[in-house]
Protein backbone atom coordinates (compact mmCIF):
# COMPACT_ATOMS: atom_id res chain seq x y z
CA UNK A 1 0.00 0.00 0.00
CA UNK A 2 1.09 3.44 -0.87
CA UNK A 3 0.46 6.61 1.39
CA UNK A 4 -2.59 8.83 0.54
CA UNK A 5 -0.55 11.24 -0.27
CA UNK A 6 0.86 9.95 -2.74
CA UNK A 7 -2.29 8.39 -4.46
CA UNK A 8 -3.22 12.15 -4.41
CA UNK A 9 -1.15 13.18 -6.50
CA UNK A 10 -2.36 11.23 -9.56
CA UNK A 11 -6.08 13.07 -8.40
CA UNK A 12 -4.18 16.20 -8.92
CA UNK A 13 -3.05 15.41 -12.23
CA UNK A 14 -6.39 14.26 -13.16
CA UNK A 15 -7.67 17.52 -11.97
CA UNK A 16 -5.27 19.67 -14.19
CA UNK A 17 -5.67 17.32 -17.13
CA UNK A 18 -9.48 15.76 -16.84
CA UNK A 19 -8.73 14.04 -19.90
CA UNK A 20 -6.75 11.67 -18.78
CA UNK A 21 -9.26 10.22 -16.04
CA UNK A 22 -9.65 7.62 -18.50
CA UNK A 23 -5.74 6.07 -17.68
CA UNK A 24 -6.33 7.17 -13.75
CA UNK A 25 -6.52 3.87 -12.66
CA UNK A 26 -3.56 2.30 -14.59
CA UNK A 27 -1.62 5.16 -13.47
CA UNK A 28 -2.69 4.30 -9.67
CA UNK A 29 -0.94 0.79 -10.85
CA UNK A 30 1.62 1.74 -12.05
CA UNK A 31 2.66 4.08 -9.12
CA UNK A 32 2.18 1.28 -6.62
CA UNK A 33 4.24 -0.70 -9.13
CA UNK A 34 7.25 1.53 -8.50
CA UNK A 35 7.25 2.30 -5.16
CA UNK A 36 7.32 -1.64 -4.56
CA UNK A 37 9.98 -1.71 -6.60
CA UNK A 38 12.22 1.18 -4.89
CA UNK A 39 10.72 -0.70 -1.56
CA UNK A 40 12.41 -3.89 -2.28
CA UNK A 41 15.63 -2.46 -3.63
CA UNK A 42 15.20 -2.68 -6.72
CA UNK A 43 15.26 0.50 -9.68
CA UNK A 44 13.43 1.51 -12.81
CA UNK A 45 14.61 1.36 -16.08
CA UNK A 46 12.95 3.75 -19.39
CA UNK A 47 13.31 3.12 -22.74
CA UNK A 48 11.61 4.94 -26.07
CA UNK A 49 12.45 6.00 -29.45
CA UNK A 50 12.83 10.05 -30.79
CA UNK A 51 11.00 11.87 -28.78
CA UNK A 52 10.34 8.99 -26.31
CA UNK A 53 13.94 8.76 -26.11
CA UNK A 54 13.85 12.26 -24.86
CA UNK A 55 11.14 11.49 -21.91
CA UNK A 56 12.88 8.12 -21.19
CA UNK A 57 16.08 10.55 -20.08
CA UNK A 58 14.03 13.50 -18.76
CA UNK A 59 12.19 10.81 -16.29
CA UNK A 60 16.09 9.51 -15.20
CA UNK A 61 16.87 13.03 -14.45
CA UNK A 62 13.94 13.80 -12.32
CA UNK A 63 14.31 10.34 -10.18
CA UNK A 64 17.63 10.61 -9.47
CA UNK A 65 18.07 13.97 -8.02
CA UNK A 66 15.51 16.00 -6.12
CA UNK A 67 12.42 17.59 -8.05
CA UNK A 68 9.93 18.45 -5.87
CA UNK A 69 11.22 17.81 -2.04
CA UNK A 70 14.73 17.87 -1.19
CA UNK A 71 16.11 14.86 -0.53
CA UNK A 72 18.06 15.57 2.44
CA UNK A 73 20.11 12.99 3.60
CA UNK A 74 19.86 11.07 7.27
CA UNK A 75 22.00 10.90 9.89
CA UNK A 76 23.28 7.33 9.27
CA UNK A 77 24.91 8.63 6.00
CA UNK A 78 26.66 11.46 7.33
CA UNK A 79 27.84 9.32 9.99
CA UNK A 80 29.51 6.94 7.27
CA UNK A 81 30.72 10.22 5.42
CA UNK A 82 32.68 11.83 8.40
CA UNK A 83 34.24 8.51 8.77
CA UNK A 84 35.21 7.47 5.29
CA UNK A 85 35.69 10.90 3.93
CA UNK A 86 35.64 13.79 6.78
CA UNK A 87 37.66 16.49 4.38
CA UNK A 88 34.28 15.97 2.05
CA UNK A 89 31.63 15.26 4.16
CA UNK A 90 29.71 18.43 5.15
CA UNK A 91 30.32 19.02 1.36
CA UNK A 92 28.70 15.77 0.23
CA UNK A 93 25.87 16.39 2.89
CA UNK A 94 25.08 19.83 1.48
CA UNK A 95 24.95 18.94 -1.95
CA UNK A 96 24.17 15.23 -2.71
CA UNK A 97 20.52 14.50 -2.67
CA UNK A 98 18.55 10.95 -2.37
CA UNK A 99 18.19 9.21 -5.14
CA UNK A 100 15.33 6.64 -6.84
CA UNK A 101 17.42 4.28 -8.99
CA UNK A 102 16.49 4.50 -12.30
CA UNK A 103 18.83 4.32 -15.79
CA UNK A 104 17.32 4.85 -19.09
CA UNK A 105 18.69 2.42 -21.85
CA UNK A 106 18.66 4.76 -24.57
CA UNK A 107 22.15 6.53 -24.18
CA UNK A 108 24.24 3.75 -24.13
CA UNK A 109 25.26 4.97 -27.01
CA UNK A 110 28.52 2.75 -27.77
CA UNK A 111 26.77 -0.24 -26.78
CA UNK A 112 23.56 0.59 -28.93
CA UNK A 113 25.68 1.59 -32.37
CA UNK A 114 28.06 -1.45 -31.67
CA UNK A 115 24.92 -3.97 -30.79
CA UNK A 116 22.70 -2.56 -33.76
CA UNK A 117 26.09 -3.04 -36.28
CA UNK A 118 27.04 -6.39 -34.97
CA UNK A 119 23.68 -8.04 -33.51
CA UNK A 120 20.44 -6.74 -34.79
CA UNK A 121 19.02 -3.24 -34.16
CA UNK A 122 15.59 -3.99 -32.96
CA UNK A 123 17.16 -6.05 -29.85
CA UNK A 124 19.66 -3.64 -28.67
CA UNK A 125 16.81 -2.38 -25.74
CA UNK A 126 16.64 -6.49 -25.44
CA UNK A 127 20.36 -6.74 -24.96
CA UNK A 128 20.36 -4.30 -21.93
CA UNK A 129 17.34 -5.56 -20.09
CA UNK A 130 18.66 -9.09 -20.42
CA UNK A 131 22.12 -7.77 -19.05
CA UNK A 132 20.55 -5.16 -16.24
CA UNK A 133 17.44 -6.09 -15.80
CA UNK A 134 16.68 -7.88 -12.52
CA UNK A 135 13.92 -9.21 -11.09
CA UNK A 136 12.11 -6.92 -8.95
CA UNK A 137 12.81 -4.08 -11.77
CA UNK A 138 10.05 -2.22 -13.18
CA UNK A 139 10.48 -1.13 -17.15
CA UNK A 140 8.77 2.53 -18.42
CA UNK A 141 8.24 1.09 -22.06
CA UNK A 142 7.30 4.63 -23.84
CA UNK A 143 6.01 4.59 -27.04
CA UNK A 144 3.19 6.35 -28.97
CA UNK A 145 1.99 3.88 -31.33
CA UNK A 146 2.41 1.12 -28.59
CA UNK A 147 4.33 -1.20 -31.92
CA UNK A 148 7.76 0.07 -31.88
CA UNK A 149 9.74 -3.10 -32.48
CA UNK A 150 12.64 -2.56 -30.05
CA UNK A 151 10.16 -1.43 -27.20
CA UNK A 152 8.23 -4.31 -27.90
CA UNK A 153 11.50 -6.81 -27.49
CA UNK A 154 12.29 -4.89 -24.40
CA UNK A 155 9.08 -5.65 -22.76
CA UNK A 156 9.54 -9.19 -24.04
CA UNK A 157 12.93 -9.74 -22.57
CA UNK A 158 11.79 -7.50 -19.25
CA UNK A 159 9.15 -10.44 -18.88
CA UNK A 160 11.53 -13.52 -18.88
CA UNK A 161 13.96 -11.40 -16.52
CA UNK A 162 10.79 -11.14 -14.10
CA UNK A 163 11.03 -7.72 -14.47
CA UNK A 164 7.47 -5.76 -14.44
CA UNK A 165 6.43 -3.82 -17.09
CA UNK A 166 4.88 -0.30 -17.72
CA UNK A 167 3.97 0.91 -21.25
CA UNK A 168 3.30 5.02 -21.82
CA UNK A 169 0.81 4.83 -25.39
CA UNK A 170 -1.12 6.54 -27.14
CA UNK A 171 -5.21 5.88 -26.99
CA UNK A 172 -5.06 2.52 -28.87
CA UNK A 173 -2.19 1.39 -26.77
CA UNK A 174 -0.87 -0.87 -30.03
CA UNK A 175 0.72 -4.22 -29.38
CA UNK A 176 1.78 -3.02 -25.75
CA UNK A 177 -1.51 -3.21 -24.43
CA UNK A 178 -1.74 -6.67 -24.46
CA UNK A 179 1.97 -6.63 -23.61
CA UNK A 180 2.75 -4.97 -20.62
CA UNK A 181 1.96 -5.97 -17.26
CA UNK A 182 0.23 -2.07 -16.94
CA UNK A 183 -0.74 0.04 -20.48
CA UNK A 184 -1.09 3.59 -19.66
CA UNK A 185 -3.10 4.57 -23.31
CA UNK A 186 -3.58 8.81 -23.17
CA UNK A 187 -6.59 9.50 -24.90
CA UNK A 188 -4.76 10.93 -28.20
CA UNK A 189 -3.81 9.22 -31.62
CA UNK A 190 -1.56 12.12 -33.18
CA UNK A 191 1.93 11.40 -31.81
CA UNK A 192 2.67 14.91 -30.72
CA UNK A 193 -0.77 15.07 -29.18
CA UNK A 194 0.20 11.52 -26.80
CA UNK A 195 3.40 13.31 -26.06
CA UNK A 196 1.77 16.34 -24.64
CA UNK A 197 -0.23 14.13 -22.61
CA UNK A 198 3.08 11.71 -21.61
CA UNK A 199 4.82 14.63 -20.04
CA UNK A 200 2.20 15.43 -17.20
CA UNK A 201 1.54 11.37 -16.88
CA UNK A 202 5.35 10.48 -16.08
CA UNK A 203 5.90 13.88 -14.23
CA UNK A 204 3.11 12.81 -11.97
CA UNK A 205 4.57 9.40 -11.59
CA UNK A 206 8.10 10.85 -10.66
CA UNK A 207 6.65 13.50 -8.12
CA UNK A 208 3.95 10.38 -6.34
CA UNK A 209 7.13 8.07 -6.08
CA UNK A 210 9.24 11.08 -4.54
CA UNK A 211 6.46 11.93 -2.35
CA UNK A 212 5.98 7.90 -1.02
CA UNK A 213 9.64 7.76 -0.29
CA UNK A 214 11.21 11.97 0.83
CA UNK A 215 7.87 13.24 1.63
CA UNK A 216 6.21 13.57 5.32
């Protein structure tokens, strides 16, 4: 179970964007998805082509580093600092912020070139989840048309890994929706049109996750 507070959050998304109470419910799953993920240790991993690419990397950015609360780090840390490193500790404490694990596989990009050259192009998402993906992972499978090939092999791969999956569509969800373990389909079939609508959707996500785990 996730705190109220953090459920909320997906209300007030709803409430800025009323569209998108049609996905309120897979968003609810897909929050609780995450946070028992980050509960059990375990980190998220993104993946999406062009512009998808984009929000695979923005999401990384936003889990990793504070973007709502602070992040402020306890006691127990600072205690380990001052030990291991007192010249840098009240440095480190001042500055470093707690992070949600999360990677996105789309700038690897000497791995990807090398993979697509050598392997196949369409598995090179594959290749990663089947190298990092753990079980207990959840993948943020982002793509409009819900049929990108290499999305589609990641969520393939993420499922024999035992890792959970998440698609971000567009309304008809594509071959994702029967796919993913949650399909988040924003009601919009022009691709710039889902985007709009995947930037508030995985800014909510990021800022209900940060809220479970930094907030009071």
């Amino acid at each position: 179970m996730v705190k109220a507070s953090t459920l909320q959050k997906v209300d007030d998304l709803v409430s800025r964007y009323p569209a998108l109470a049609v996905c309120k419910e897979d968003i609810v799953a897909a929050v609780e998805a995450i946070c028992g993920s980050y509960r059990g240790g375990h980190k998220l991993i993104a993946c999406g082509n062009g512009g998808s690419a984009s929000d695979a990397e923005h999401i990384v950015g936003e889990l990793m580093k504070g973007f709502l609360l602070p992040r402020k780090l306890d006691s127990a840390m600072h205690a380990k600092m001052k030990k291991l490193c007192p010249d840098e500790a009240e440095y480190f404490m001042e500055n470093l912020q707690g992070a949600l694990p999360a990677l996105s596989l789309v700038n690897q990009v000497s791995l990807n070139t090398a993979f697509a050259n050598d392997q196949a192009p369409d598995l090179s998402f594959a290749q990663q989840i089947l190298g990092m993906g753990n079980e207990g992972d959840v993948l943020l499978a982002i793509s409009t048309s819900g049929n990108s090939t290499n999305v589609i092999y990641a969520v393939r791969m993420a499922r024999v890994k035992g890792v959970k999956s998440v698609a971000l569509t567009g309304e008809t969800g594509g071959k994702l929706k029967g796919m993913a373990d949650i399909c988040i389909c924003v009601p919009e079939r022009e691709t710039y049109r889902i985007q709009e609508y995947h930037l508030p959707v995985y800014h909510a996500l990021c800022v209900a996750v940060e809220n479970e785990f930094f907030g009071v």
